[in-house]
C-alpha atoms as a PDB file:
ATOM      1  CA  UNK A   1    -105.247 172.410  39.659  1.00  0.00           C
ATOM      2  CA  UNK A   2    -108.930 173.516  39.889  1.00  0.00           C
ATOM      3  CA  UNK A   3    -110.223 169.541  39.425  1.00  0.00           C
ATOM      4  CA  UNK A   4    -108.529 168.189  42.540  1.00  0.00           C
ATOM      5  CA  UNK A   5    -109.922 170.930  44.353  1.00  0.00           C
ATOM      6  CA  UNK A   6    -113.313 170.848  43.379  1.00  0.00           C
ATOM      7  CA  UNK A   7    -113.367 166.946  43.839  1.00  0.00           C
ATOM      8  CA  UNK A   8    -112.371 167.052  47.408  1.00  0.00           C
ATOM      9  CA  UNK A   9    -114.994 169.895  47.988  1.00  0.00           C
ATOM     10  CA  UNK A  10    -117.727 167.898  46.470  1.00  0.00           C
ATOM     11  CA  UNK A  11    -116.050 164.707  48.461  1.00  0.00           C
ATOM     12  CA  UNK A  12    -116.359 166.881  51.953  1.00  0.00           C
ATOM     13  CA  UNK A  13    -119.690 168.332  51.306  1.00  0.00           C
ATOM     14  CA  UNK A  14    -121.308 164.902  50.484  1.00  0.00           C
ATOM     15  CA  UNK A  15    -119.411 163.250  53.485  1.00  0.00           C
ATOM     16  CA  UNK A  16    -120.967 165.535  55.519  1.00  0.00           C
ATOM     17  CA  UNK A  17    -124.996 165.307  54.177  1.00  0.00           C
ATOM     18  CA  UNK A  18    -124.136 161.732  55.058  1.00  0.00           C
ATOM     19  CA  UNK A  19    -122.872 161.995  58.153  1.00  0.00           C
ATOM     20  CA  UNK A  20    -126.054 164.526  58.637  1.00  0.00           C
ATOM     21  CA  UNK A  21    -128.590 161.967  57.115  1.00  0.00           C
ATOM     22  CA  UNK A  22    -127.227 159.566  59.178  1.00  0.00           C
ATOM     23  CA  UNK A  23    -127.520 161.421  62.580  1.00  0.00           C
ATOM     24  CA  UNK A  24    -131.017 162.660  61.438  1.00  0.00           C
ATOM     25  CA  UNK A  25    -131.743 158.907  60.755  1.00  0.00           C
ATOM     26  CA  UNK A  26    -130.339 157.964  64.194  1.00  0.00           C
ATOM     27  CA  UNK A  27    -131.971 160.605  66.254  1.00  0.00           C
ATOM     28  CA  UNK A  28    -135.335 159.575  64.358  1.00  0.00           C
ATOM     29  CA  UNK A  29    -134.580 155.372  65.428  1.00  0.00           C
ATOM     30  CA  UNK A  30    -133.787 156.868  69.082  1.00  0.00           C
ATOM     31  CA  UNK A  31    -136.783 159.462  69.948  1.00  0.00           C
ATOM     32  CA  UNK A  32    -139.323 156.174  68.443  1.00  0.00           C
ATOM     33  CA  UNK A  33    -137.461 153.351  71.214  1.00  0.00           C
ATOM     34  CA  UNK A  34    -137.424 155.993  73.656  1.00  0.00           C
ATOM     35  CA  UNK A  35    -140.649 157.940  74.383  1.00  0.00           C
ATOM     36  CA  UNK A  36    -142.386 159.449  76.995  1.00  0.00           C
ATOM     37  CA  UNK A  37    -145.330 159.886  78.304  1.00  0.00           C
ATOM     38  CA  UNK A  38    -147.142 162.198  81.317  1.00  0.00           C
ATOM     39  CA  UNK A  39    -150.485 161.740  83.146  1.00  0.00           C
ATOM     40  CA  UNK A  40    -151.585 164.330  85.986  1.00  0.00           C
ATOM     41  CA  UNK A  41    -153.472 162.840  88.908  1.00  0.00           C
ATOM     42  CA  UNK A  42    -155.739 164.602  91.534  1.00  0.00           C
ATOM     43  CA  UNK A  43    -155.190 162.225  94.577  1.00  0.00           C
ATOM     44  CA  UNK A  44    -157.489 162.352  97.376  1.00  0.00           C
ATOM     45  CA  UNK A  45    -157.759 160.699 100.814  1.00  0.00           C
ATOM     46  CA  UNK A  46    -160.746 160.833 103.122  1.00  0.00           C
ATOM     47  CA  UNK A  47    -159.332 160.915 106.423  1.00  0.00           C
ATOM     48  CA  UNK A  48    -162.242 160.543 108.660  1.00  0.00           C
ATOM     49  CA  UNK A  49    -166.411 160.380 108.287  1.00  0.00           C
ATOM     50  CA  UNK A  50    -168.899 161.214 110.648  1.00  0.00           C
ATOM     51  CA  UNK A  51    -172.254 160.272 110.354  1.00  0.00           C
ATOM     52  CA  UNK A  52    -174.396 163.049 111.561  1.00  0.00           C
ATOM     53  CA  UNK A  53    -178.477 163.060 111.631  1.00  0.00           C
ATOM     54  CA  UNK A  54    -179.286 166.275 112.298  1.00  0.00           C
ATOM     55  CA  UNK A  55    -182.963 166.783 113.101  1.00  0.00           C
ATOM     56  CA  UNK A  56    -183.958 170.270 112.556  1.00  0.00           C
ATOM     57  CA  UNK A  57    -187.310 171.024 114.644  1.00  0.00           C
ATOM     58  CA  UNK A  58    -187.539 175.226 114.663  1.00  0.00           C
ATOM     59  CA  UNK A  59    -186.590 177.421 112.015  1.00  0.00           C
ATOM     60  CA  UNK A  60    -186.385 181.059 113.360  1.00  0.00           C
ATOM     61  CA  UNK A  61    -186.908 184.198 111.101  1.00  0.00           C
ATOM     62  CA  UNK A  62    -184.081 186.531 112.744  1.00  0.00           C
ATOM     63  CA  UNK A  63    -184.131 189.816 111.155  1.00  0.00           C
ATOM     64  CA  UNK A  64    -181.894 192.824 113.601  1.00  0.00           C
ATOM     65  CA  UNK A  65    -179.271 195.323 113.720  1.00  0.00           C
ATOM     66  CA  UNK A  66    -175.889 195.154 114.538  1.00  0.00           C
ATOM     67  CA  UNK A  67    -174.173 198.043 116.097  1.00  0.00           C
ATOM     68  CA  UNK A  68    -170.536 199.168 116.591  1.00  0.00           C
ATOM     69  CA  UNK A  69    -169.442 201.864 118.108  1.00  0.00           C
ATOM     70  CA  UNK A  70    -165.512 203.001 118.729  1.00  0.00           C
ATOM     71  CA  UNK A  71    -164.088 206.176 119.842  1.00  0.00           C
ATOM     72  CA  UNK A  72    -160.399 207.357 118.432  1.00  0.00           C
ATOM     73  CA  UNK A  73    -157.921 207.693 120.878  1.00  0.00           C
ATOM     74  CA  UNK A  74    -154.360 209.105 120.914  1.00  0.00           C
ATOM     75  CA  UNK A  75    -151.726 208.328 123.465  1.00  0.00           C
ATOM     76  CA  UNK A  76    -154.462 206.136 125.285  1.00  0.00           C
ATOM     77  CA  UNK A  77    -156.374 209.533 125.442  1.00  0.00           C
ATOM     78  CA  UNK A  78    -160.373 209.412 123.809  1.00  0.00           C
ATOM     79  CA  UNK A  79    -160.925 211.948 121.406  1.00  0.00           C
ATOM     80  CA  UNK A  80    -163.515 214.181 121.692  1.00  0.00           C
ATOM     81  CA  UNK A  81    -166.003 214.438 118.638  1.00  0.00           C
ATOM     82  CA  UNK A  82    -164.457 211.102 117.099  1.00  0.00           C
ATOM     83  CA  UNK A  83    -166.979 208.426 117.271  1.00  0.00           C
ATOM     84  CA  UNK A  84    -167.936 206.552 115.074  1.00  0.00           C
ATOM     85  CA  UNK A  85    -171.207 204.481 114.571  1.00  0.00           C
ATOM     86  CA  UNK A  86    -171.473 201.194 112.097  1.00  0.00           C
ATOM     87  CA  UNK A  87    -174.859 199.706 112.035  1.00  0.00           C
ATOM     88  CA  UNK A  88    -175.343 196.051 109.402  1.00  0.00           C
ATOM     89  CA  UNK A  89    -178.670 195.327 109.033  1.00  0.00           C
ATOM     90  CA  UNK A  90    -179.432 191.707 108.261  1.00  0.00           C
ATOM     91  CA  UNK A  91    -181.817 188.472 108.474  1.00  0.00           C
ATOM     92  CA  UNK A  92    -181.519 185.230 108.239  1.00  0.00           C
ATOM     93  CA  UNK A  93    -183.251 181.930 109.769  1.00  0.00           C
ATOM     94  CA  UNK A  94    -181.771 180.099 112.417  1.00  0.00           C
ATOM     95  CA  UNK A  95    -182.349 176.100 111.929  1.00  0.00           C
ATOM     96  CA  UNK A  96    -182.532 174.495 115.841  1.00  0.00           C
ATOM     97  CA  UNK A  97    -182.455 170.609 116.547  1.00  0.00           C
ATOM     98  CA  UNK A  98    -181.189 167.833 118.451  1.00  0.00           C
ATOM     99  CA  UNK A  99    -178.290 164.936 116.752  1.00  0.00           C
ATOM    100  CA  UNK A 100    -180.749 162.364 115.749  1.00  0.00           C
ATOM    101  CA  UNK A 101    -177.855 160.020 116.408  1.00  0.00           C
ATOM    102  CA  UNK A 102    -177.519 160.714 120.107  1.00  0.00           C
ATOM    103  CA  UNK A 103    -181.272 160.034 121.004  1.00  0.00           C
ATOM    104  CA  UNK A 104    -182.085 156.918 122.735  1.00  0.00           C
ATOM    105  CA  UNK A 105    -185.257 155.156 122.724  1.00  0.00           C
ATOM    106  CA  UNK A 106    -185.294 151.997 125.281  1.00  0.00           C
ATOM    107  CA  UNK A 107    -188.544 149.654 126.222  1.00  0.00           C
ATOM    108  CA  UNK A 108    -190.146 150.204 129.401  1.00  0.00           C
ATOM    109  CA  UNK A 109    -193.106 147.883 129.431  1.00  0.00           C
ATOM    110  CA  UNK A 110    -195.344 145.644 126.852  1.00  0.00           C
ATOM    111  CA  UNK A 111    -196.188 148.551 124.931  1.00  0.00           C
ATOM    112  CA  UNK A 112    -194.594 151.965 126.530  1.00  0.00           C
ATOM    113  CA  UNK A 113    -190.961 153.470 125.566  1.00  0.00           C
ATOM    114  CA  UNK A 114    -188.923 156.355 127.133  1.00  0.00           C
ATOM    115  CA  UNK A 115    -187.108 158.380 124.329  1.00  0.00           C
ATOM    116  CA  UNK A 116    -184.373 160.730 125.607  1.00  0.00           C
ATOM    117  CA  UNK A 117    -183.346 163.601 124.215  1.00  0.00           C
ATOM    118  CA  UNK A 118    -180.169 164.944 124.313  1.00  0.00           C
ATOM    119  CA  UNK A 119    -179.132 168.587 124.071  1.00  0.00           C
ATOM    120  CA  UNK A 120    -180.693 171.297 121.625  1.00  0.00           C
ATOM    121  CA  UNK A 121    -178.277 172.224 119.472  1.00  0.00           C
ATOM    122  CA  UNK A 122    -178.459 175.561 116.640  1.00  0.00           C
ATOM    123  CA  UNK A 123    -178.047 173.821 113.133  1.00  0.00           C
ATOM    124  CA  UNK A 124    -177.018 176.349 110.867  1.00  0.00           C
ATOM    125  CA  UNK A 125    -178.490 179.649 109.277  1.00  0.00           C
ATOM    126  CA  UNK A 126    -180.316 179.144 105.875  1.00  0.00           C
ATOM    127  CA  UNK A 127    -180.355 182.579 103.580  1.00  0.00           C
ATOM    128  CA  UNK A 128    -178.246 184.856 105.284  1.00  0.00           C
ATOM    129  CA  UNK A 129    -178.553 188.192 104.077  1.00  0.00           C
ATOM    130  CA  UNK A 130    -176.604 191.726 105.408  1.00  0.00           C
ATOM    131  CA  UNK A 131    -177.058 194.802 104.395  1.00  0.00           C
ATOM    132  CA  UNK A 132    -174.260 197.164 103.228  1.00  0.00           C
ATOM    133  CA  UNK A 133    -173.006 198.984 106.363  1.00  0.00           C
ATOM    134  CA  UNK A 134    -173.775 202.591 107.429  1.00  0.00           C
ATOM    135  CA  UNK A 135    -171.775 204.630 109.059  1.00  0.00           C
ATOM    136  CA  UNK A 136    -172.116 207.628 111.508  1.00  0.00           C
ATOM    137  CA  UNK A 137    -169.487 209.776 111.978  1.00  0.00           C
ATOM    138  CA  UNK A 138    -168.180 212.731 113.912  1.00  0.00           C
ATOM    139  CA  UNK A 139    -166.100 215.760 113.099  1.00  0.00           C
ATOM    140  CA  UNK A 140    -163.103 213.993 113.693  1.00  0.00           C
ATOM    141  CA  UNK A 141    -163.688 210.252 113.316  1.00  0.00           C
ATOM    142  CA  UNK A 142    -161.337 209.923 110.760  1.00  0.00           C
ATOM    143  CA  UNK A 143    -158.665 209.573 113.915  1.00  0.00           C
ATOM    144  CA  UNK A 144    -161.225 206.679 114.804  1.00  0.00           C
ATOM    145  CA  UNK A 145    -160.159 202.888 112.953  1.00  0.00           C
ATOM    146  CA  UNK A 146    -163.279 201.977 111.135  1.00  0.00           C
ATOM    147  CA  UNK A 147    -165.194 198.388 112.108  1.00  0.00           C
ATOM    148  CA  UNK A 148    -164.050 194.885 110.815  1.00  0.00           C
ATOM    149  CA  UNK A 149    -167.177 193.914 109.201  1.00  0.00           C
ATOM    150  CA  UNK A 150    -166.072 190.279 109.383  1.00  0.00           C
ATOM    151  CA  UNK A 151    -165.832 190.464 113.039  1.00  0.00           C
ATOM    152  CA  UNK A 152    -169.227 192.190 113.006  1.00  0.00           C
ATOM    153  CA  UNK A 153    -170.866 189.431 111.238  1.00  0.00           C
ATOM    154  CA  UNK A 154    -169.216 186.014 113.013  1.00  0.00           C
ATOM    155  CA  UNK A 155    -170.368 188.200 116.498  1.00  0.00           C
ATOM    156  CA  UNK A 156    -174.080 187.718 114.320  1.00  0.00           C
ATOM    157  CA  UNK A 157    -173.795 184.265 113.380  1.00  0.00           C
ATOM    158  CA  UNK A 158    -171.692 182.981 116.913  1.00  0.00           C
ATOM    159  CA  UNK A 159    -172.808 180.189 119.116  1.00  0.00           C
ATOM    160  CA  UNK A 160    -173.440 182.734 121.918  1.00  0.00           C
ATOM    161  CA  UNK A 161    -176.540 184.180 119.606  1.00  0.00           C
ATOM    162  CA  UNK A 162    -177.645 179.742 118.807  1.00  0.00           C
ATOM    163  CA  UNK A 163    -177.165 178.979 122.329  1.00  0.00           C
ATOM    164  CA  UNK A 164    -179.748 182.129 122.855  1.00  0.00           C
ATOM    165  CA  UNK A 165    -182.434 181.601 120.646  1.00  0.00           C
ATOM    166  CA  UNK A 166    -182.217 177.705 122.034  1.00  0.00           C
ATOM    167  CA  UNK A 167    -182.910 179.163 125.998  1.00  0.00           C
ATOM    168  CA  UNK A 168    -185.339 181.547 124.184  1.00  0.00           C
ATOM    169  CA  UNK A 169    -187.000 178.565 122.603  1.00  0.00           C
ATOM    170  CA  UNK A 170    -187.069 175.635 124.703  1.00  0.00           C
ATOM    171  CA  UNK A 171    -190.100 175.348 125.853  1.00  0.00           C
ATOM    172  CA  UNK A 172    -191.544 175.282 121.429  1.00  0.00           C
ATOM    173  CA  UNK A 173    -188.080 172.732 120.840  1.00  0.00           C
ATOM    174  CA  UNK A 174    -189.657 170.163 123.710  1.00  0.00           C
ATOM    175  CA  UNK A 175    -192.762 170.714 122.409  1.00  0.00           C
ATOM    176  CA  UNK A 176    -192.165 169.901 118.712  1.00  0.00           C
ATOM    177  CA  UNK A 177    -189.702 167.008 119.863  1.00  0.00           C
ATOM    178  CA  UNK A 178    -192.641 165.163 121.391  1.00  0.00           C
ATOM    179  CA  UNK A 179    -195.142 165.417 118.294  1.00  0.00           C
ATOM    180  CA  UNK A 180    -192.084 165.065 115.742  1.00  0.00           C
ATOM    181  CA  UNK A 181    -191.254 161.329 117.324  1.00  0.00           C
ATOM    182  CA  UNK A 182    -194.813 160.650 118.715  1.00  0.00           C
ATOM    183  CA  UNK A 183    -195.735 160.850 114.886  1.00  0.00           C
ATOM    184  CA  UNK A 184    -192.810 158.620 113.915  1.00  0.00           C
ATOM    185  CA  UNK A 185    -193.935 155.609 116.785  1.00  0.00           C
ATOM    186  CA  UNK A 186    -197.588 156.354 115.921  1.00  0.00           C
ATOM    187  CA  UNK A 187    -196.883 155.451 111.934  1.00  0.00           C
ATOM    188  CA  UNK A 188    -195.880 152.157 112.894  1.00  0.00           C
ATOM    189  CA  UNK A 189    -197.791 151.342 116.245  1.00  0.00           C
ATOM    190  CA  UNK A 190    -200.074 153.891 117.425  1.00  0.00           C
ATOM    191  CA  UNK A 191    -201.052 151.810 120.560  1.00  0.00           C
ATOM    192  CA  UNK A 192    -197.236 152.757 121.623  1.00  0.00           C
ATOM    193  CA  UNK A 193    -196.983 155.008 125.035  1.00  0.00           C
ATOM    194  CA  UNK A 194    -193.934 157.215 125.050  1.00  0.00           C
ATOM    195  CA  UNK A 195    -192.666 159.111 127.678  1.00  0.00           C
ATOM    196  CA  UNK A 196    -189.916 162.141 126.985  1.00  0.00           C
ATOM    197  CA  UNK A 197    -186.281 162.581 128.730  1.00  0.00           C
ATOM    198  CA  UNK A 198    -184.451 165.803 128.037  1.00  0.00           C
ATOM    199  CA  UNK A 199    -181.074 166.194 128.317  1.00  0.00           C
ATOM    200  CA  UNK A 200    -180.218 169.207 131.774  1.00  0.00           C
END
């Protein structure tokens, strides 16, 4: 009675090594025809370029204070004894120029040329440095919200401040415009006349 038994066990327990050999053995021919593979990519696309030839004739050393001052106010009311006082100190220079690619330079006799000049523009600002800020405050400028340094520094660096050193400085930009191209015309010709045309 035990024999019978024991030979189907053995029978089912074999069977089934088989059948799991066999799977194994197919899973194993599978995964080697079918295989995959991944990459990553970083794909870029240059929309535009501009060619720029920036000609940078005055570097100004700017060194100043900026100052903000607010005063708290409740129900549209100003607080008494709640200002408050920020002050950045900073420095930086301030690169002025003209777009190298906008000047014109056009014959005008045998040996004479009339360069024009278009409008001064402010570069960029090379090694800015600010301070950390200090603040001044009253008995009860805590009601009072305190600056956005941010703000306080693009109000530094804006175009209204390039625009003013340019006014500031236009009589030193002609100036160094003439000898900066007079030196350029004289390397190659210095029998060349040039007259100057600056942009309103």
């Amino acid at each position: 009675m035990l024999w019978p038994l024991l030979l189907i066990t053995v029978l089912v327990v074999a069977g089934m090594g088989a059948a799991f050999a066999f799977g194994g053995l197919n899973a194993l021919a599978l995964s080697s025809l079918f295989t995959s593979s991944s990459s990553e990519r970083d794909s870029q696309v240059v929309q535009s370029v501009t060619r720029v030839q920036e000609v940078a004739l005055l570097s100004l050393h700017i060194e100043g204070v900026a100052r903000d001052e607010r005063t708290g106010e409740i129900l549209g009311v100003a607080v008494p004894a709640s200002e408050k006082t920020t002050l950045i100190q900073y420095k930086f220079d301030a690169k002025l120029g003209i777009d190298g690619s906008q000047v014109k330079i056009e014959a005008t006799g045998p040996d004479a040329f009339l360069v024009t000049i278009p409008q001064f523009v402010g570069i960029g600002f090379d090694d800015p440095v600010f301070e950390d800020p200090l603040e001044d405050n009253n008995a009860l400028s805590w009601v009072t919200p305190p600056a956005i340094q941010t703000r306080m520094v693009n109000n530094i660096l804006s175009d209204e401040n390039k625009q003013a050193y340019i006014t500031q400085n236009t009589a030193a930009l002609k100036e160094q415009t003439k000898v900066f191209y007079s030196g350029i015309i004289a390397s190659v010709d210095p029998a060349i006349t040039l007259d100057f045309e600056f942009a309103g």
